[in-house]
C-alpha atoms as a PDB file:
ATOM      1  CA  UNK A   1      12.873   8.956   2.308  1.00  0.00           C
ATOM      2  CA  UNK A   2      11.873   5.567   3.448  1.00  0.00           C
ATOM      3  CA  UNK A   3      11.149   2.846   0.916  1.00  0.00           C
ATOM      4  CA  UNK A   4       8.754  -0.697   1.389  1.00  0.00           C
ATOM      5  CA  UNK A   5       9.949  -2.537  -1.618  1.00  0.00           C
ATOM      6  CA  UNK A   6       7.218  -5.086  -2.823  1.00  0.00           C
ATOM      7  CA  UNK A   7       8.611  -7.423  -6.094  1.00  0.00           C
ATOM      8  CA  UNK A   8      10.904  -4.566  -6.615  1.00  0.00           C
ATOM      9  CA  UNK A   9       9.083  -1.582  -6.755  1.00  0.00           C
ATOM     10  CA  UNK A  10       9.525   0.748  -4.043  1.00  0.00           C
ATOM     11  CA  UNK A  11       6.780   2.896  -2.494  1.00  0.00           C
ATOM     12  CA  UNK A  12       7.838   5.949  -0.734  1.00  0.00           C
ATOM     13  CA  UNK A  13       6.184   5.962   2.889  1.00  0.00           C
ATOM     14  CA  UNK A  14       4.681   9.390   2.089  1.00  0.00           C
ATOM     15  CA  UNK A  15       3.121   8.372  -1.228  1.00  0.00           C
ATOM     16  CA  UNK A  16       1.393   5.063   0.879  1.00  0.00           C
ATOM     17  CA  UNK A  17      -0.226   7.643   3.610  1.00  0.00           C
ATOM     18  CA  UNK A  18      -1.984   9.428  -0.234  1.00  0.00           C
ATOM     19  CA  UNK A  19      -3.241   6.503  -1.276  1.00  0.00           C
ATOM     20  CA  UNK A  20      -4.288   4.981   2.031  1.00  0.00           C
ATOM     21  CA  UNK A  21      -6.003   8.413   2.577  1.00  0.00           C
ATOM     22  CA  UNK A  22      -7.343   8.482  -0.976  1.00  0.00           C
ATOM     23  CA  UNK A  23      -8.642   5.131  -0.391  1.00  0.00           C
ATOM     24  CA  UNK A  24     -10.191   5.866   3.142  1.00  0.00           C
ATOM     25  CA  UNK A  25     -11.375   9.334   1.299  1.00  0.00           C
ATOM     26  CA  UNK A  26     -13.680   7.297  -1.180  1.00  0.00           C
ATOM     27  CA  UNK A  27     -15.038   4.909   1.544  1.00  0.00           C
ATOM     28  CA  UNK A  28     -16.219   7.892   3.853  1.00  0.00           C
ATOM     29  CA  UNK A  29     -18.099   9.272   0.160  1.00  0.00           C
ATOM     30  CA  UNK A  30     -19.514   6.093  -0.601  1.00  0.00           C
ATOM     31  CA  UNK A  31     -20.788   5.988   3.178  1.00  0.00           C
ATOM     32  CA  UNK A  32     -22.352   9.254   2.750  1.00  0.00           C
ATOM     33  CA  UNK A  33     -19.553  11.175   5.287  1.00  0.00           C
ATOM     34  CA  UNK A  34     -19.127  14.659   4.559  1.00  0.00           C
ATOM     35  CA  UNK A  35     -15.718  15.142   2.813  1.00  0.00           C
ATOM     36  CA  UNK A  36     -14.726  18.030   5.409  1.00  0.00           C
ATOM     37  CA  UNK A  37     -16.190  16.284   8.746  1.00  0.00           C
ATOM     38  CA  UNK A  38     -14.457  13.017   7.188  1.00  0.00           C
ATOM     39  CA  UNK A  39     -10.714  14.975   6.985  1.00  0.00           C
ATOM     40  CA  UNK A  40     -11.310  16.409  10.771  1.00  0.00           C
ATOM     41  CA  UNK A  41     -12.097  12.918  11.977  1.00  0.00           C
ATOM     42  CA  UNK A  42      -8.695  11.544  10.332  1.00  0.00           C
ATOM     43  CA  UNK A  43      -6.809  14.345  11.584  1.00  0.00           C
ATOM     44  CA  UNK A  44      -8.311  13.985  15.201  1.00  0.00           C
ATOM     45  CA  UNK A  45      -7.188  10.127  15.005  1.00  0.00           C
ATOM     46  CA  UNK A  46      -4.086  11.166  13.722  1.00  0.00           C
ATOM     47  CA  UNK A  47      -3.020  12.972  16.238  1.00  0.00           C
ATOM     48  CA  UNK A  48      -4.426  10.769  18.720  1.00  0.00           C
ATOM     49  CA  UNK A  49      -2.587   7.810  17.632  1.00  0.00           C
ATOM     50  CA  UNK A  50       0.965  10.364  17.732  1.00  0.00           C
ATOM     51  CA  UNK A  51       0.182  11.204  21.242  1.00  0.00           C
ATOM     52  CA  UNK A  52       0.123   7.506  22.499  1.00  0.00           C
ATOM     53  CA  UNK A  53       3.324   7.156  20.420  1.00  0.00           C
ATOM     54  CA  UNK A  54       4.869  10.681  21.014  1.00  0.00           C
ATOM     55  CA  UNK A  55       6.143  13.060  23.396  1.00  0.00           C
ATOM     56  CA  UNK A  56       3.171  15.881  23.238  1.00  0.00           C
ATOM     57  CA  UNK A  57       5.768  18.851  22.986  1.00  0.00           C
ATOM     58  CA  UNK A  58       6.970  17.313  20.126  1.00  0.00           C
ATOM     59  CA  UNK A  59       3.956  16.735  18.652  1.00  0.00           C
ATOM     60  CA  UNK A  60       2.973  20.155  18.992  1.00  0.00           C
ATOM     61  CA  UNK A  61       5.964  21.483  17.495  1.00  0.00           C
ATOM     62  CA  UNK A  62       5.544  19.262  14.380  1.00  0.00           C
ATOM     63  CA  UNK A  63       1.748  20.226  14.053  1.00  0.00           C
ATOM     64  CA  UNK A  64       2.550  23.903  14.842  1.00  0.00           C
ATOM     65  CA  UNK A  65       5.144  23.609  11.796  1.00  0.00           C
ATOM     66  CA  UNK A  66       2.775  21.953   9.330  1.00  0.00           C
ATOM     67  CA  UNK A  67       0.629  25.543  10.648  1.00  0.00           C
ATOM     68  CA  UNK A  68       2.975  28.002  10.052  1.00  0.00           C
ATOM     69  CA  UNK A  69       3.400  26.536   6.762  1.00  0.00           C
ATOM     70  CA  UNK A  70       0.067  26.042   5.255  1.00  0.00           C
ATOM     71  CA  UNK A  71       0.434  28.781   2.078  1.00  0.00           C
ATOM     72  CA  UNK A  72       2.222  26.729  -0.386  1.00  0.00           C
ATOM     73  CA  UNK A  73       3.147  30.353  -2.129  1.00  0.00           C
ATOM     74  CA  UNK A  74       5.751  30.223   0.639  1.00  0.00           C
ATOM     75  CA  UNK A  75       9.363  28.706   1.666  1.00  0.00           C
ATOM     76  CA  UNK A  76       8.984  26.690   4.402  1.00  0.00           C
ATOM     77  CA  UNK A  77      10.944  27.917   7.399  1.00  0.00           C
ATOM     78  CA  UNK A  78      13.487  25.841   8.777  1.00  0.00           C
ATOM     79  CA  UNK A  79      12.367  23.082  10.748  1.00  0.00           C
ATOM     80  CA  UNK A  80      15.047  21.875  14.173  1.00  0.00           C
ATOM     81  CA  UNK A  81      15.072  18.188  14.516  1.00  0.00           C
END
C-alpha cells in the first residue's frame, strides 16, 4: 500500500481517493448535481485521465475486473498483473 506521510501520519493512497471523492461528492450536492449523474461524470473523467496515462488494453482489463467483481457477497477472482 502506498503511504504520503504528512508530520508523521501516513495516509494510505486509497483512503485519499475516499475523501477526495467524499469531498468532491458534497460540492456536486451543494451545487445541486444529481448524486448518480455526479458519480458517472467522475467515472467518465476517470477513465479519461487513465487512457492518456495508460495502455487502453490494460485499462480495460482493470475496469473489466472491478466488473466482474461488483457483488461484494463474493471472492474476488484472481487478478494477473
Amino acid at each position: 500500500m502506498l503511504w504520503k506521510t504528512t508530520g508523521g501520519y501516513g495516509m494510505s493512497i486509497y483512503k485519499w481517493a475516499r475523501d477526495a471523492l467524499g469531498d468532491d461528492m458534497r460540492e456536486a450536492e451543494a451545487q445541486g448535481f444529481d448524486r448518480l449523474m455526479a458519480l458517472r461524470a467522475l467515472l467518465a473523467e476517470v477513465v479519461q485521465q487513465n487512457k492518456a496515462s495508460r495502455d487502453a488494453q490494460e485499462l480495460a482489463h482493470e475496469l473489466q475486473f472491478l466488473a466482474d467483481n461488483l457483488d461484494e457477497e463474493r471472492d474476488y477472482a484472481f487478478m494477473r498483473p
